[in-house]
Protein backbone atom coordinates (compact mmCIF):
# COMPACT_ATOMS: atom_id res chain seq x y z
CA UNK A 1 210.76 35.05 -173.22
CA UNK A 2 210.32 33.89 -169.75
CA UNK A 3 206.42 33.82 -168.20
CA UNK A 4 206.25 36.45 -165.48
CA UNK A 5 205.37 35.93 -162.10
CA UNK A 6 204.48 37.99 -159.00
CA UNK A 7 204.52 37.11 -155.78
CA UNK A 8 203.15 39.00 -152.86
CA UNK A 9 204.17 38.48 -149.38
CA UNK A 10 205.27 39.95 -146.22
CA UNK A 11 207.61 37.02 -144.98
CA UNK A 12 210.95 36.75 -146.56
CA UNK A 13 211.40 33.45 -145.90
CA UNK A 14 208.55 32.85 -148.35
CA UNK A 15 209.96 34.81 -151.05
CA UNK A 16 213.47 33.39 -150.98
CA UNK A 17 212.42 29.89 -151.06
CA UNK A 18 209.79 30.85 -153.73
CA UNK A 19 212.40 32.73 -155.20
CA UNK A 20 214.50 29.88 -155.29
CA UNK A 21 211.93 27.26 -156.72
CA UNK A 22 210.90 29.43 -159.93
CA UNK A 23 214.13 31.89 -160.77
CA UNK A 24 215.10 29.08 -163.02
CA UNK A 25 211.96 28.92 -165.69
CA UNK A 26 210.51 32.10 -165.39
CA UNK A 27 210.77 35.44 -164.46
CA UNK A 28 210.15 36.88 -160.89
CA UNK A 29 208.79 39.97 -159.25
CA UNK A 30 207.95 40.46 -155.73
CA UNK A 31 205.87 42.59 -153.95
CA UNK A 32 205.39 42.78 -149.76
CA UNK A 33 201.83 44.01 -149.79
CA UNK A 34 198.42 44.64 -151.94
CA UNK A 35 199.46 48.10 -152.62
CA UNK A 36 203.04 47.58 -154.14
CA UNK A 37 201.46 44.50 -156.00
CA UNK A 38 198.34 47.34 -157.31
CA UNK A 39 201.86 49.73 -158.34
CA UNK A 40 203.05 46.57 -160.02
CA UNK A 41 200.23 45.80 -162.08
CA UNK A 42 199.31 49.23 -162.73
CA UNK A 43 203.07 49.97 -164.54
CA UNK A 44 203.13 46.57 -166.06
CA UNK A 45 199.75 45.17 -166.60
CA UNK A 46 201.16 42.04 -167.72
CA UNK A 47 202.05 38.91 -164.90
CA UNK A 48 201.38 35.38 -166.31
CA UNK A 49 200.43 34.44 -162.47
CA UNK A 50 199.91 35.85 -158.75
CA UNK A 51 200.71 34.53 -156.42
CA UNK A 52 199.60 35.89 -152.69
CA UNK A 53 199.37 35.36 -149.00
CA UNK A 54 196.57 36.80 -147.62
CA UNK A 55 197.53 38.24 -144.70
CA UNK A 56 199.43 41.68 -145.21
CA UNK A 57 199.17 44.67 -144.23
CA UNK A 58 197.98 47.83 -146.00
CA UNK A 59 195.79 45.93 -148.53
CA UNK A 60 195.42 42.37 -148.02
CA UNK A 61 194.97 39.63 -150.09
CA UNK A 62 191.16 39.16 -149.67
CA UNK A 63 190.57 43.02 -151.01
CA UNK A 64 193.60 42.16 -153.40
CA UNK A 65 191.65 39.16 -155.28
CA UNK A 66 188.49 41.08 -155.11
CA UNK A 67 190.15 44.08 -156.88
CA UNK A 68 191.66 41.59 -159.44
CA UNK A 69 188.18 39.90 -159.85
CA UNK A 70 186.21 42.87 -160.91
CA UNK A 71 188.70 44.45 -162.99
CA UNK A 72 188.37 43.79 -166.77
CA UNK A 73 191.84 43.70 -167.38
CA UNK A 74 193.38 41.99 -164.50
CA UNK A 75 190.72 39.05 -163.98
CA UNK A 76 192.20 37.55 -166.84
CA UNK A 77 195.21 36.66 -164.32
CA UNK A 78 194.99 33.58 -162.52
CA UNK A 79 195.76 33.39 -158.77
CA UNK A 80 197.20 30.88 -156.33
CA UNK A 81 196.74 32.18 -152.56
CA UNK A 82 199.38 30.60 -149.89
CA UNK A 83 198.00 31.26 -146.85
CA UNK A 84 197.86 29.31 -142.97
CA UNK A 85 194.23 30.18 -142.51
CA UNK A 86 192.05 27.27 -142.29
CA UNK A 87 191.39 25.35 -145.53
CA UNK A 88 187.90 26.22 -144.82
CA UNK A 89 187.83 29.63 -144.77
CA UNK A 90 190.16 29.66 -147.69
CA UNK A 91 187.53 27.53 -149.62
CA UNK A 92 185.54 31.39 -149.50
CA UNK A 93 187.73 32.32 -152.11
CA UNK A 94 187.12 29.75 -154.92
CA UNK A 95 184.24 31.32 -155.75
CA UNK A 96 186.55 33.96 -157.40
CA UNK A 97 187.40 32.61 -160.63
CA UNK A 98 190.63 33.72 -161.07
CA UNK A 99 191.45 31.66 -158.18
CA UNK A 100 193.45 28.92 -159.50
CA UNK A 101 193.82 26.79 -156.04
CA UNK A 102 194.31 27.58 -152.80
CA UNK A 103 197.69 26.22 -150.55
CA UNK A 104 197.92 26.22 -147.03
CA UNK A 105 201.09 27.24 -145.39
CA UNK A 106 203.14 25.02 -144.62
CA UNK A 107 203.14 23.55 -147.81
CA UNK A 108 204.72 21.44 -150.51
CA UNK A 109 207.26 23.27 -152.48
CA UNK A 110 207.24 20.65 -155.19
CA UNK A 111 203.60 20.16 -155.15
CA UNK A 112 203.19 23.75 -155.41
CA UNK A 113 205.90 24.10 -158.37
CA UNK A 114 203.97 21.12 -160.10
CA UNK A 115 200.81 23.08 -160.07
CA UNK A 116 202.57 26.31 -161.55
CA UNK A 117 204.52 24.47 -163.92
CA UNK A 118 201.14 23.01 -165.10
CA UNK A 119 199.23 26.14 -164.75
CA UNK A 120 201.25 27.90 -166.94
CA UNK A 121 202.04 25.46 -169.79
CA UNK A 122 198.34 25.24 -170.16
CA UNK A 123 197.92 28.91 -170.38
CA UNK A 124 200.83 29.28 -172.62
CA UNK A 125 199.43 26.83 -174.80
CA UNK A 126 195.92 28.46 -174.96
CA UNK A 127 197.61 31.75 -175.66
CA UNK A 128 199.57 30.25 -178.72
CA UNK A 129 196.61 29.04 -180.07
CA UNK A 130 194.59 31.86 -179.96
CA UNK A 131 196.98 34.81 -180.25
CA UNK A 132 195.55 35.70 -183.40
CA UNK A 133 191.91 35.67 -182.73
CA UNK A 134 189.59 39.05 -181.97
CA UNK A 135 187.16 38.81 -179.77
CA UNK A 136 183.78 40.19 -180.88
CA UNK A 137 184.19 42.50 -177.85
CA UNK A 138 187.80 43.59 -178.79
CA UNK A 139 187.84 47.22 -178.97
CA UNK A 140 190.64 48.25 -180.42
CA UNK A 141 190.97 51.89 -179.69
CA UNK A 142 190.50 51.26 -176.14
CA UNK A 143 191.72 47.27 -175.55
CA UNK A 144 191.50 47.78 -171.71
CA UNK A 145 187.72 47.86 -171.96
């Protein structure tokens, strides 16, 4: 089965040509704001990697990362934010961990599918390897907690 990703952002431009770079290995789902990616996650649960701009409307990808960050169930998802703020202020968000690395728009489409490609074969292998293990803090009648 394919690793799932989800991209949010309001430019279509962006989505077709991120479309285009990752349709091949893996499967993608799009969202054009914080809230439809929140209605995503809360049907699905279950994206390999985000992917966000942070400027959107409705919620934007600052509150978007902070909502991922503090949930117990969707910090577990690692993040790369495309964005054309200034590297600086896009710096502010490392200190989320979930942020995996920050791009800033324009930016390198292979560079960028480098980074996933990695991102996710190292996750994939960690998964493998540990897909049998319990936690000590695995409860099983409620595994969201």
């Amino acid at each position: 089965m394919k690793q799932k990703l989800l991209i949010i952002d309001d430019d279509e431009a962006i989505f077709t040509l991120l479309k285009q770079i990752f349709i091949k290995n893996y499967s993608v789902y799009t969202a054009y704001d914080g809230v439809e990616a929140l209605c995503y996650l809360a049907d699905h649960l279950d994206p390999d990697l985000i992917i966000t701009d942070l400027n959107m409307d409705n919620i934007n990808g600052y509150e978007l990362i902070k909502h991922l960050a503090s949930s117990k169930v969707l910090n577990k998802i690692p993040v790369i934010v495309l964005s054309n703020m200034l590297r600086i202020e896009m710096e502010e968000l490392k200190r989320y961990p979930i942020v995996a690395e920050v791009f800033v728009k324009p930016f390198d489409p292979l560079v960028l599918s480098k980074f996933v490609n990695n991102l996710l074969s190292q996750k994939k292998s960690a998964v493998s390897f540990n897909s049998f293990a319990l936690s000590s803090s695995s409860n099983i009648l409620n595994p969201l907690n």
